[in-house]
ModelCIF file with pLDDT and N, C-alpha, C, O atoms, coordinates in Angstrom:
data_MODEL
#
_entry.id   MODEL 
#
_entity.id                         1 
_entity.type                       polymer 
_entity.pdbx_number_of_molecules   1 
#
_entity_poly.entity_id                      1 
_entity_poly.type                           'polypeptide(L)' 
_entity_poly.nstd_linkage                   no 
_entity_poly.nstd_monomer                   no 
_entity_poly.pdbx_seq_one_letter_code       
;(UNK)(UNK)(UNK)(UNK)(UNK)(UNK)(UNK)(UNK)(UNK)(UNK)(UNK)(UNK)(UNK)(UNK)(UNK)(UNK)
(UNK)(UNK)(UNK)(UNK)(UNK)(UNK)(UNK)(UNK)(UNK)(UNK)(UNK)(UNK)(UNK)(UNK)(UNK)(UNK)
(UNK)(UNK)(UNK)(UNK)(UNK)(UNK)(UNK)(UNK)(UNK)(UNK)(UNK)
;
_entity_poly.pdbx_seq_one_letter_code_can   XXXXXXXXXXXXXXXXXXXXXXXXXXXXXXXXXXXXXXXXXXX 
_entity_poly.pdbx_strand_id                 A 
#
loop_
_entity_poly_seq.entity_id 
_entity_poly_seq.num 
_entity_poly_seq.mon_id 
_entity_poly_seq.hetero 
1 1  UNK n 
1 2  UNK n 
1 3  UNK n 
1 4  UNK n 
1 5  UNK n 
1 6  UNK n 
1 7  UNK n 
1 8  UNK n 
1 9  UNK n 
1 10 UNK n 
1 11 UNK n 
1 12 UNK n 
1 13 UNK n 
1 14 UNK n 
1 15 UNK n 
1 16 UNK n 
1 17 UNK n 
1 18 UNK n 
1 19 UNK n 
1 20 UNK n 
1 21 UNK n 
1 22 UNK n 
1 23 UNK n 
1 24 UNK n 
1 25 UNK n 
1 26 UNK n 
1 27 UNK n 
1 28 UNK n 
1 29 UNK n 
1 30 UNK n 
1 31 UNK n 
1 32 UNK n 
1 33 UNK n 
1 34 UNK n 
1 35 UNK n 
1 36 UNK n 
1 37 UNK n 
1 38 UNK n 
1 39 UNK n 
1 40 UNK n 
1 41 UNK n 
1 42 UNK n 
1 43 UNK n 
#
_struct_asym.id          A 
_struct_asym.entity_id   1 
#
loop_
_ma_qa_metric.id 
_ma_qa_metric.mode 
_ma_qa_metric.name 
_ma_qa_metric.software_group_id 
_ma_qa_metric.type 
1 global pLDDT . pLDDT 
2 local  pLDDT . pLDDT 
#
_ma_qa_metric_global.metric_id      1 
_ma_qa_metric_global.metric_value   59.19 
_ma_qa_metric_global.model_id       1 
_ma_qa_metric_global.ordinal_id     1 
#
loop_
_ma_qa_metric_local.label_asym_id 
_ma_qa_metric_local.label_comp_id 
_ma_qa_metric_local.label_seq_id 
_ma_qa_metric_local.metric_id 
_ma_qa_metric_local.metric_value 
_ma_qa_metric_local.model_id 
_ma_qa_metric_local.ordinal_id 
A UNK 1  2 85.00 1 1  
A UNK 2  2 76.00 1 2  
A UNK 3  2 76.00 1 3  
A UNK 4  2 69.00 1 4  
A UNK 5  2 61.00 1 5  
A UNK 6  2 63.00 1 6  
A UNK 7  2 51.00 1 7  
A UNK 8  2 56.00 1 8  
A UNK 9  2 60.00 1 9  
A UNK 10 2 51.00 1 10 
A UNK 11 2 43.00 1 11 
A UNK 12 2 50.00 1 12 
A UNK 13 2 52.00 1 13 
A UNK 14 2 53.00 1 14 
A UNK 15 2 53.00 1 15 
A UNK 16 2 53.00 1 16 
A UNK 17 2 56.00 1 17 
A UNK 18 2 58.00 1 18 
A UNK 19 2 64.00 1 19 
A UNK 20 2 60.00 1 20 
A UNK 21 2 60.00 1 21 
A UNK 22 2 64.00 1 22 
A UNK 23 2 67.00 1 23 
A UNK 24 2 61.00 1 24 
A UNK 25 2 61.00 1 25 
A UNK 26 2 65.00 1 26 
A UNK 27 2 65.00 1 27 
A UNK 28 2 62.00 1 28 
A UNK 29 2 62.00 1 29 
A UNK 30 2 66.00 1 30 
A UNK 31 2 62.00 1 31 
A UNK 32 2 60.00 1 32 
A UNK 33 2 59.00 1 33 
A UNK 34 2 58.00 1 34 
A UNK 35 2 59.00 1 35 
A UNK 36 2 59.00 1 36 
A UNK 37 2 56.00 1 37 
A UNK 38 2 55.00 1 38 
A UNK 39 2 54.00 1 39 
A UNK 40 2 51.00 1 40 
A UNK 41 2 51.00 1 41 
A UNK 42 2 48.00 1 42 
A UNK 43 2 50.00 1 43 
#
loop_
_atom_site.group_PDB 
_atom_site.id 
_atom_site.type_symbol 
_atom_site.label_atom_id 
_atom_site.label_alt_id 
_atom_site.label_comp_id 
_atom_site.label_asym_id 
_atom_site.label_entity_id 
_atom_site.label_seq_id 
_atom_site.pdbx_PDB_ins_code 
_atom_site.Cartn_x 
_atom_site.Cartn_y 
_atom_site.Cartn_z 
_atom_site.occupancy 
_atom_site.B_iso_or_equiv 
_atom_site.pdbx_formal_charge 
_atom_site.auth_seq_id 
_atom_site.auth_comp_id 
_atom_site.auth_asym_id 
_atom_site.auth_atom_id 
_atom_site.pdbx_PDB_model_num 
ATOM 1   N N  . UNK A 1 1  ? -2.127  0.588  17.569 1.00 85.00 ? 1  UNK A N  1 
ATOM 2   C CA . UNK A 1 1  ? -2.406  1.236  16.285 1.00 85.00 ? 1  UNK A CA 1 
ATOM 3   C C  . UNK A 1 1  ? -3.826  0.992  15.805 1.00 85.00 ? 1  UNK A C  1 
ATOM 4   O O  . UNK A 1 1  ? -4.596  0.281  16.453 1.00 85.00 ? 1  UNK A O  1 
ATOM 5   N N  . UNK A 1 2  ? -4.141  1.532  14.765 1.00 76.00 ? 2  UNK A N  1 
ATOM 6   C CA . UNK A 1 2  ? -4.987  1.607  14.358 1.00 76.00 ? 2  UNK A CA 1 
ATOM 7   C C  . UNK A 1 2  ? -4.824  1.945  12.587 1.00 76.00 ? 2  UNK A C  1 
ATOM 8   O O  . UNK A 1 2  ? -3.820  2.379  12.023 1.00 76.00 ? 2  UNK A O  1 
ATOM 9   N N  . UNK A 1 3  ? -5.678  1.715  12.191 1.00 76.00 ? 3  UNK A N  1 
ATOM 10  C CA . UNK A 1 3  ? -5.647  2.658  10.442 1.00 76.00 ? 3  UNK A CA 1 
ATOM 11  C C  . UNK A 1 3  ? -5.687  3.987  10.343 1.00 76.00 ? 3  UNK A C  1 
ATOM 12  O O  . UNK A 1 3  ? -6.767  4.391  10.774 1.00 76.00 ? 3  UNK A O  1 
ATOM 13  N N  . UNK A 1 4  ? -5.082  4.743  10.016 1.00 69.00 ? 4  UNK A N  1 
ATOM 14  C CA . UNK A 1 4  ? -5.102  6.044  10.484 1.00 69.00 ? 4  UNK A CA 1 
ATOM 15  C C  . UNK A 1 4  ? -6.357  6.799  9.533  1.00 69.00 ? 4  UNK A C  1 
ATOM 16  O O  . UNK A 1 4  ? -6.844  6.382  8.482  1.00 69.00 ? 4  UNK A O  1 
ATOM 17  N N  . UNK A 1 5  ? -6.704  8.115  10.333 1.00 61.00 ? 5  UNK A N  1 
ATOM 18  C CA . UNK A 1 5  ? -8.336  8.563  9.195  1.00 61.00 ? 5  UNK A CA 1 
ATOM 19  C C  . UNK A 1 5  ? -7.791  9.222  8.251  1.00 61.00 ? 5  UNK A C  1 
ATOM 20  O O  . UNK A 1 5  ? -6.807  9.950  8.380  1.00 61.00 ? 5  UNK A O  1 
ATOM 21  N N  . UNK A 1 6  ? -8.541  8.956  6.998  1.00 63.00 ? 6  UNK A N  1 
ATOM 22  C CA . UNK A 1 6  ? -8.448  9.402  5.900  1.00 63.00 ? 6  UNK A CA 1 
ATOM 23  C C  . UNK A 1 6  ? -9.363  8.382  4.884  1.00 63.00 ? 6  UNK A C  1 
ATOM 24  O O  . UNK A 1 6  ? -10.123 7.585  5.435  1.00 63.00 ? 6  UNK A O  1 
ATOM 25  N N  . UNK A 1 7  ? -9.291  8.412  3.486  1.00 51.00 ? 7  UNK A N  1 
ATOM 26  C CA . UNK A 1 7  ? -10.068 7.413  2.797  1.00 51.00 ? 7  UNK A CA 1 
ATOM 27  C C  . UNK A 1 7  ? -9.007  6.015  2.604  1.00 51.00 ? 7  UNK A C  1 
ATOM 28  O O  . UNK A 1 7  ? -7.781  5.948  2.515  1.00 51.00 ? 7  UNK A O  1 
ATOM 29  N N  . UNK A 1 8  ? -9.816  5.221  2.589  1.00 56.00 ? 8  UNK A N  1 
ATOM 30  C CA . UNK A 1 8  ? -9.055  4.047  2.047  1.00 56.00 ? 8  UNK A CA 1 
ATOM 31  C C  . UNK A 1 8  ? -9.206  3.730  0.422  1.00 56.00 ? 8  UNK A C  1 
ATOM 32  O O  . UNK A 1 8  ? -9.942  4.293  -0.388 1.00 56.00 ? 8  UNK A O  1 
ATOM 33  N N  . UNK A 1 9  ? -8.445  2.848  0.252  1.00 60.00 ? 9  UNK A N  1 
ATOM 34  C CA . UNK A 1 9  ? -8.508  2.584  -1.625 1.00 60.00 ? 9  UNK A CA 1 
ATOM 35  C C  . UNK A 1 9  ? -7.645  3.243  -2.738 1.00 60.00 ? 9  UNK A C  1 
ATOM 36  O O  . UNK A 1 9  ? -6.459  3.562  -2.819 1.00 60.00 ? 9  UNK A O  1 
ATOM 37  N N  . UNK A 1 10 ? -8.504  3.301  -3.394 1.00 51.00 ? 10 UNK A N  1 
ATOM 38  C CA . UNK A 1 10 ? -7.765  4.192  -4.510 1.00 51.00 ? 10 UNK A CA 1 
ATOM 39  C C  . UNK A 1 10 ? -7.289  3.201  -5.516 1.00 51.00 ? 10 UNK A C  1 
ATOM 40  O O  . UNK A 1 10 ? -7.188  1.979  -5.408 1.00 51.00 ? 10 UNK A O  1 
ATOM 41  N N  . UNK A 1 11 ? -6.969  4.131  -6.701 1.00 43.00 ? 11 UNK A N  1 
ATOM 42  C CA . UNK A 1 11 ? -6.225  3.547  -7.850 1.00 43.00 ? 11 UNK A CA 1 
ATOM 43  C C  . UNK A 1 11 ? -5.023  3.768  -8.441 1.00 43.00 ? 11 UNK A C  1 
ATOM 44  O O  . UNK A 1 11 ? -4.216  3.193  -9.171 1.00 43.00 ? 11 UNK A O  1 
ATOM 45  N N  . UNK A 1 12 ? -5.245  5.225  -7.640 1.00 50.00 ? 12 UNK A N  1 
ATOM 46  C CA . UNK A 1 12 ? -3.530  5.587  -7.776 1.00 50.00 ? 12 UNK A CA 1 
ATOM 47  C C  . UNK A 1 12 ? -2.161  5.633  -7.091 1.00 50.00 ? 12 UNK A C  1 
ATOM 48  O O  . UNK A 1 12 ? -2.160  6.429  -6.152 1.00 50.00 ? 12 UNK A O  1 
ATOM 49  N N  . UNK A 1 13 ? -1.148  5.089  -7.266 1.00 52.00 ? 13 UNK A N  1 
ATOM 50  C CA . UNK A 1 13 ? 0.302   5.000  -6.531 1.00 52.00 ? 13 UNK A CA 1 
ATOM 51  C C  . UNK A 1 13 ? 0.123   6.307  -5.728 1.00 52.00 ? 13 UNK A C  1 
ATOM 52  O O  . UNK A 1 13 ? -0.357  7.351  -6.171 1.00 52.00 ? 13 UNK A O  1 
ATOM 53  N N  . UNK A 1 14 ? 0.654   6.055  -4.286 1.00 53.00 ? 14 UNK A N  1 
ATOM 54  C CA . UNK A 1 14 ? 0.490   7.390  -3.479 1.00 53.00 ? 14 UNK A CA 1 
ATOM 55  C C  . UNK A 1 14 ? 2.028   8.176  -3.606 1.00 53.00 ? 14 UNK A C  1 
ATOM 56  O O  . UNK A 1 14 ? 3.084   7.698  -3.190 1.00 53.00 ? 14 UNK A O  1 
ATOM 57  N N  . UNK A 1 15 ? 1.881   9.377  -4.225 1.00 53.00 ? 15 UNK A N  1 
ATOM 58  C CA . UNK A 1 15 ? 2.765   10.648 -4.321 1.00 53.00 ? 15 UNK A CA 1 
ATOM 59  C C  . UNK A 1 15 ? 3.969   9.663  -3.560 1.00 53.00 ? 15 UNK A C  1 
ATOM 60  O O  . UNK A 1 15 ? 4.494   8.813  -4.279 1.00 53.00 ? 15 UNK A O  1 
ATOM 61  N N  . UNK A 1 16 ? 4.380   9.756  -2.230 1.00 53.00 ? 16 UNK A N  1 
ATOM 62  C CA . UNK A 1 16 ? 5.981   9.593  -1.972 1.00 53.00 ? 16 UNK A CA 1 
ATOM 63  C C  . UNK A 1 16 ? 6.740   7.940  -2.388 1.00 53.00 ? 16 UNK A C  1 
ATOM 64  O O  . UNK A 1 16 ? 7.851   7.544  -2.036 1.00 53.00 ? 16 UNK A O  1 
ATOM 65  N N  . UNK A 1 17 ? 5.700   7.200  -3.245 1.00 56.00 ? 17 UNK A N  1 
ATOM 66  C CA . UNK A 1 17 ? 6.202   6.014  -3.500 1.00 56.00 ? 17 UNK A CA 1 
ATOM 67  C C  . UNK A 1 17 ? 7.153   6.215  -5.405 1.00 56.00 ? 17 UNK A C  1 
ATOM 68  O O  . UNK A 1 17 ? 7.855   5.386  -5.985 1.00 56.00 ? 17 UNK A O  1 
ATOM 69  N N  . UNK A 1 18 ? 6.699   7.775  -5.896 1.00 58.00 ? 18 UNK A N  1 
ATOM 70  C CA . UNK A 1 18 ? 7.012   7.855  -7.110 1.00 58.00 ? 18 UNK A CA 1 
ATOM 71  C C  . UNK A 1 18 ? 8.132   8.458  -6.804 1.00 58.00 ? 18 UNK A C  1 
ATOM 72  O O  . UNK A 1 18 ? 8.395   8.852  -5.667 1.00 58.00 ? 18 UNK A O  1 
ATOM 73  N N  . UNK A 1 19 ? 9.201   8.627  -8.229 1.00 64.00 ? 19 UNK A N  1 
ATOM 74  C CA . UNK A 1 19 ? 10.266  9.492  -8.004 1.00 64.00 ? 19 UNK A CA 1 
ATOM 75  C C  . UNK A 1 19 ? 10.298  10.697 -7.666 1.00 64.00 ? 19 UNK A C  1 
ATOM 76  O O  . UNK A 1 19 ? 11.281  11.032 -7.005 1.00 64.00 ? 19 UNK A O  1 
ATOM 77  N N  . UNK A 1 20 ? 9.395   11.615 -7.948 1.00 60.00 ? 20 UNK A N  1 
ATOM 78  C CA . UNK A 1 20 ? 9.203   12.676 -7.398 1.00 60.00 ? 20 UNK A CA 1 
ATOM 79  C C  . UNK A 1 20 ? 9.010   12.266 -6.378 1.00 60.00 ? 20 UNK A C  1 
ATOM 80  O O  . UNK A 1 20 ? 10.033  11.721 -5.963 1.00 60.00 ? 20 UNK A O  1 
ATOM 81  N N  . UNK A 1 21 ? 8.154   12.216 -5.640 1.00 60.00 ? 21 UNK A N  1 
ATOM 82  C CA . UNK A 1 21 ? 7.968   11.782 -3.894 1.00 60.00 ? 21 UNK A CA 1 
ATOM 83  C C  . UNK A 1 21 ? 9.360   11.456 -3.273 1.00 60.00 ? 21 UNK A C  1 
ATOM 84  O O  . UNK A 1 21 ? 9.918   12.313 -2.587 1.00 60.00 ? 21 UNK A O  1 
ATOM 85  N N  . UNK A 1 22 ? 9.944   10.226 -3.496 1.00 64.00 ? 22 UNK A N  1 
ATOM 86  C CA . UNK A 1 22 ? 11.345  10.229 -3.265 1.00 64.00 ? 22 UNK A CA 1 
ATOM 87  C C  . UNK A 1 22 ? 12.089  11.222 -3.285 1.00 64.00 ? 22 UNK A C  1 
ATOM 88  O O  . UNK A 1 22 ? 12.983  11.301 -2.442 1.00 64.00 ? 22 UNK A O  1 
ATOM 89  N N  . UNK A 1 23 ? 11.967  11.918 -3.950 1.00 67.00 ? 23 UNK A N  1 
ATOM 90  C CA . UNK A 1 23 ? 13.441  12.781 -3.948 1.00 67.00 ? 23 UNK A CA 1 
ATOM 91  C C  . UNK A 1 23 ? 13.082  14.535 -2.707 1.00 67.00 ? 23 UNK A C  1 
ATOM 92  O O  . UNK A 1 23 ? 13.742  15.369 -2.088 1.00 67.00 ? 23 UNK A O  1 
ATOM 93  N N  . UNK A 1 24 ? 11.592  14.190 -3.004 1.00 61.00 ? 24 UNK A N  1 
ATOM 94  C CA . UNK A 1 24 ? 10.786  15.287 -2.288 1.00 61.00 ? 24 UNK A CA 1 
ATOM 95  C C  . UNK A 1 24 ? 10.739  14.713 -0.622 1.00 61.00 ? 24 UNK A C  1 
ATOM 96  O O  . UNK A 1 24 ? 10.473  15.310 0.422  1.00 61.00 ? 24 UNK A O  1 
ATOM 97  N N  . UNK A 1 25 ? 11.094  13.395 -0.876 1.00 61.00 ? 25 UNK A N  1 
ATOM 98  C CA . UNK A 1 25 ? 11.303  12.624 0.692  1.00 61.00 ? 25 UNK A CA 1 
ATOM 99  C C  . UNK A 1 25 ? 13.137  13.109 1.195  1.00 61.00 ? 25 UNK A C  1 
ATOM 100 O O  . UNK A 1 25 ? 13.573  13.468 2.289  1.00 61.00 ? 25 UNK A O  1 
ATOM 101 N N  . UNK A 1 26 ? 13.610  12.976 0.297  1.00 65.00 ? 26 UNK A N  1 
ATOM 102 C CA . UNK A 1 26 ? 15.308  13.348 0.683  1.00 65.00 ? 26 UNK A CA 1 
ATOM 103 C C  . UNK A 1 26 ? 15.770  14.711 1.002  1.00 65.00 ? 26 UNK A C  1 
ATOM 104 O O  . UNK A 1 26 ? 16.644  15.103 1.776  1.00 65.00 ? 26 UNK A O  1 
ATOM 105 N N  . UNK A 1 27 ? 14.975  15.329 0.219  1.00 65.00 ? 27 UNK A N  1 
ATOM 106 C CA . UNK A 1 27 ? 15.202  16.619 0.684  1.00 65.00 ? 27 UNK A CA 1 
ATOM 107 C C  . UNK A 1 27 ? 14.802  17.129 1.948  1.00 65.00 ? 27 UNK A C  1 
ATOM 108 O O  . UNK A 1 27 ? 15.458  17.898 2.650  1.00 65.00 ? 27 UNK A O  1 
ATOM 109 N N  . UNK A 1 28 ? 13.225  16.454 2.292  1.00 62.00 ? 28 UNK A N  1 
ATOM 110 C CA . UNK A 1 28 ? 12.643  16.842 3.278  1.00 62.00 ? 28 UNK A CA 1 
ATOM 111 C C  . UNK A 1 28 ? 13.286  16.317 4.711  1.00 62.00 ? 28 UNK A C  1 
ATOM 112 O O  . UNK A 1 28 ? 13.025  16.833 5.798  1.00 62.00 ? 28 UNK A O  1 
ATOM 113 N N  . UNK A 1 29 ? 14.372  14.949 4.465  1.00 62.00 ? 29 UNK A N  1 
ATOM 114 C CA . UNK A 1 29 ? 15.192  14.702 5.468  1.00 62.00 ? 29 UNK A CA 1 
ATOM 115 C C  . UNK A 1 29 ? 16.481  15.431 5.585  1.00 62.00 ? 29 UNK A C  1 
ATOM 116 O O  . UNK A 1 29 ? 17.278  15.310 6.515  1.00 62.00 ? 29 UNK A O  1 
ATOM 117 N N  . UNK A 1 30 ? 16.625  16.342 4.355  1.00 66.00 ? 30 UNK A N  1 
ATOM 118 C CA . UNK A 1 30 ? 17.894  17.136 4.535  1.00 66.00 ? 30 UNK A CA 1 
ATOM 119 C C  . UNK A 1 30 ? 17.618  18.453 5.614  1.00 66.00 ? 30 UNK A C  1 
ATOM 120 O O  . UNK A 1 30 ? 18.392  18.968 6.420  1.00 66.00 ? 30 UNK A O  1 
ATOM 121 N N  . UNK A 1 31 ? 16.616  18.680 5.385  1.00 62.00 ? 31 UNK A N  1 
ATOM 122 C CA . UNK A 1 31 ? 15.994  19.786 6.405  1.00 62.00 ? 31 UNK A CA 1 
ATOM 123 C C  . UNK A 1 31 ? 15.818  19.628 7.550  1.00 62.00 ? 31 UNK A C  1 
ATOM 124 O O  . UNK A 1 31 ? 14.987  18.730 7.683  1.00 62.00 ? 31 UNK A O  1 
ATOM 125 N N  . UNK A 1 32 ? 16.278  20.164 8.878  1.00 60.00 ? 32 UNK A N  1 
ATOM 126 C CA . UNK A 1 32 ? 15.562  20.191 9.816  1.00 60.00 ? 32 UNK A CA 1 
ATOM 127 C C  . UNK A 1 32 ? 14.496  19.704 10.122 1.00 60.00 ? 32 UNK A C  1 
ATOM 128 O O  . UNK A 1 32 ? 13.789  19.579 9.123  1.00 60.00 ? 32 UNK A O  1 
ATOM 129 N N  . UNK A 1 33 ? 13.897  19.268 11.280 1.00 59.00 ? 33 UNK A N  1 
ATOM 130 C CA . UNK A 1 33 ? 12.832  19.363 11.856 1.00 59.00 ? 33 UNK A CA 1 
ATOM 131 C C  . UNK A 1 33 ? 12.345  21.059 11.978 1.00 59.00 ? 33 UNK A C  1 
ATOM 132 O O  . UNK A 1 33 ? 13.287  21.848 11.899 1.00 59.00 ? 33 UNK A O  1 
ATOM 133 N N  . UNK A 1 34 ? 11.200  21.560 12.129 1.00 58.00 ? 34 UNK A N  1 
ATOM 134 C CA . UNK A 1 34 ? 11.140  22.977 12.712 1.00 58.00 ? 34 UNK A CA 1 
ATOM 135 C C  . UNK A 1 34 ? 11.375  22.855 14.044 1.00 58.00 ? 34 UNK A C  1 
ATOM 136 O O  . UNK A 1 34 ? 11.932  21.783 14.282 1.00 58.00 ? 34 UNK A O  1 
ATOM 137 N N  . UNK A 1 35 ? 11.177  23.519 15.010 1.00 59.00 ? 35 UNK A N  1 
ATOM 138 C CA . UNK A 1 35 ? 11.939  23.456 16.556 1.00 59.00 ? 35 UNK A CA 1 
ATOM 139 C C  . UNK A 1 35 ? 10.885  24.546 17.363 1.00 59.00 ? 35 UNK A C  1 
ATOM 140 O O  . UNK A 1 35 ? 10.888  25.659 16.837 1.00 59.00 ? 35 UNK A O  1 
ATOM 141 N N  . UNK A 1 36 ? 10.371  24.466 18.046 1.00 59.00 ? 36 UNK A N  1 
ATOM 142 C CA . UNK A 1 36 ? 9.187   25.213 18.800 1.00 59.00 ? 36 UNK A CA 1 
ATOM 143 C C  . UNK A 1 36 ? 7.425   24.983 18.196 1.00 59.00 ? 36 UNK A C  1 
ATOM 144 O O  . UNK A 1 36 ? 6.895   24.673 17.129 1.00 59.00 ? 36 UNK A O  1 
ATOM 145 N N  . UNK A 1 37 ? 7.189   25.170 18.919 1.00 56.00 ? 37 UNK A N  1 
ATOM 146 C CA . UNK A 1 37 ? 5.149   25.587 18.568 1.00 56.00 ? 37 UNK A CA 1 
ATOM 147 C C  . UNK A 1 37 ? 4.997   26.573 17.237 1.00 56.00 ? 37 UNK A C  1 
ATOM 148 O O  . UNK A 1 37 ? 4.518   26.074 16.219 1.00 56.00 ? 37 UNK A O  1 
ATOM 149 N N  . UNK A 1 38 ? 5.146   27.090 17.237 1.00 55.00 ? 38 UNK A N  1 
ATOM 150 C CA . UNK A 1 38 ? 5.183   27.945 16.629 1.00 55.00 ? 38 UNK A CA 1 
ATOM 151 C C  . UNK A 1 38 ? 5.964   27.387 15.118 1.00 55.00 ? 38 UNK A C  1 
ATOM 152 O O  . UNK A 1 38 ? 5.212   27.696 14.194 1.00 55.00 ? 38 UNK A O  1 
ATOM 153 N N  . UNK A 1 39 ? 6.845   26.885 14.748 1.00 54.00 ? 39 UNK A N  1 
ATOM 154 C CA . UNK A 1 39 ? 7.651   26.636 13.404 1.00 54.00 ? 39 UNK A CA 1 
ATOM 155 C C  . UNK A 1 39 ? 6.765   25.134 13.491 1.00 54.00 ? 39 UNK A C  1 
ATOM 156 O O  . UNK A 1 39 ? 6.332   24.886 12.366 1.00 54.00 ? 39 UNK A O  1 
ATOM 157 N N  . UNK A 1 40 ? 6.434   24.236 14.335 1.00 51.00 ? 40 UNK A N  1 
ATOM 158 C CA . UNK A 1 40 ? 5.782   23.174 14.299 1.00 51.00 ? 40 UNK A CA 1 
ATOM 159 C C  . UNK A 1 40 ? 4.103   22.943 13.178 1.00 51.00 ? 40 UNK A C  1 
ATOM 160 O O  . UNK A 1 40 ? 3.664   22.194 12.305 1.00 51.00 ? 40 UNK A O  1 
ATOM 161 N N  . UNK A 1 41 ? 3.612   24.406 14.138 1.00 51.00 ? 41 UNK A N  1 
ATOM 162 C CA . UNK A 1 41 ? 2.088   24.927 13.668 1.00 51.00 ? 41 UNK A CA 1 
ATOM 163 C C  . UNK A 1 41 ? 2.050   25.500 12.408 1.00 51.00 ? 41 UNK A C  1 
ATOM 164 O O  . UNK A 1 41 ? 1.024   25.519 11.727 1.00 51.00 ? 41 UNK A O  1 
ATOM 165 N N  . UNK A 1 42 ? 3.517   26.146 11.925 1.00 48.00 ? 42 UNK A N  1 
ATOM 166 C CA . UNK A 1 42 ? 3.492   26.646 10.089 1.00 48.00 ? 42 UNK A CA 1 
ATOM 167 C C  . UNK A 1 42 ? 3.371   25.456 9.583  1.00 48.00 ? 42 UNK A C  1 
ATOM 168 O O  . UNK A 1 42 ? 2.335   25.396 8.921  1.00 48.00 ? 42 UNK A O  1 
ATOM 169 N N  . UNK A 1 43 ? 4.069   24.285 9.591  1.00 50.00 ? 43 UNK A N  1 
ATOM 170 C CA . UNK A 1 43 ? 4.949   23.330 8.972  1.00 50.00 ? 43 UNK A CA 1 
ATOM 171 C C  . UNK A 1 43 ? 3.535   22.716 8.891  1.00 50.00 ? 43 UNK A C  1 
ATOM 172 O O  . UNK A 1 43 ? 3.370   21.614 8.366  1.00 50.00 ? 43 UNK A O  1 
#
């Protein structure tokens, strides 16, 4: 591993640690994966 790229820091709580995020996390496990190249490359 490594740190993955993007910025580091910040001051603000990152989106999926809030309740919204959570619940936007549950749903997003209620869904499917997409399935081919193609539904992969929309997503």
């Amino acid at each position: 591993v490594g740190v993955a790229y993007g910025a580091r820091g910040g001051a603000e709580p990152d989106f999926w640690t809030t309740p919204a995020g959570q619940l936007a996390d549950r749903v997003n496990r209620a869904v499917p994966e997409p399935k081919g190249w193609v539904g992969k490359a929309l997503t």
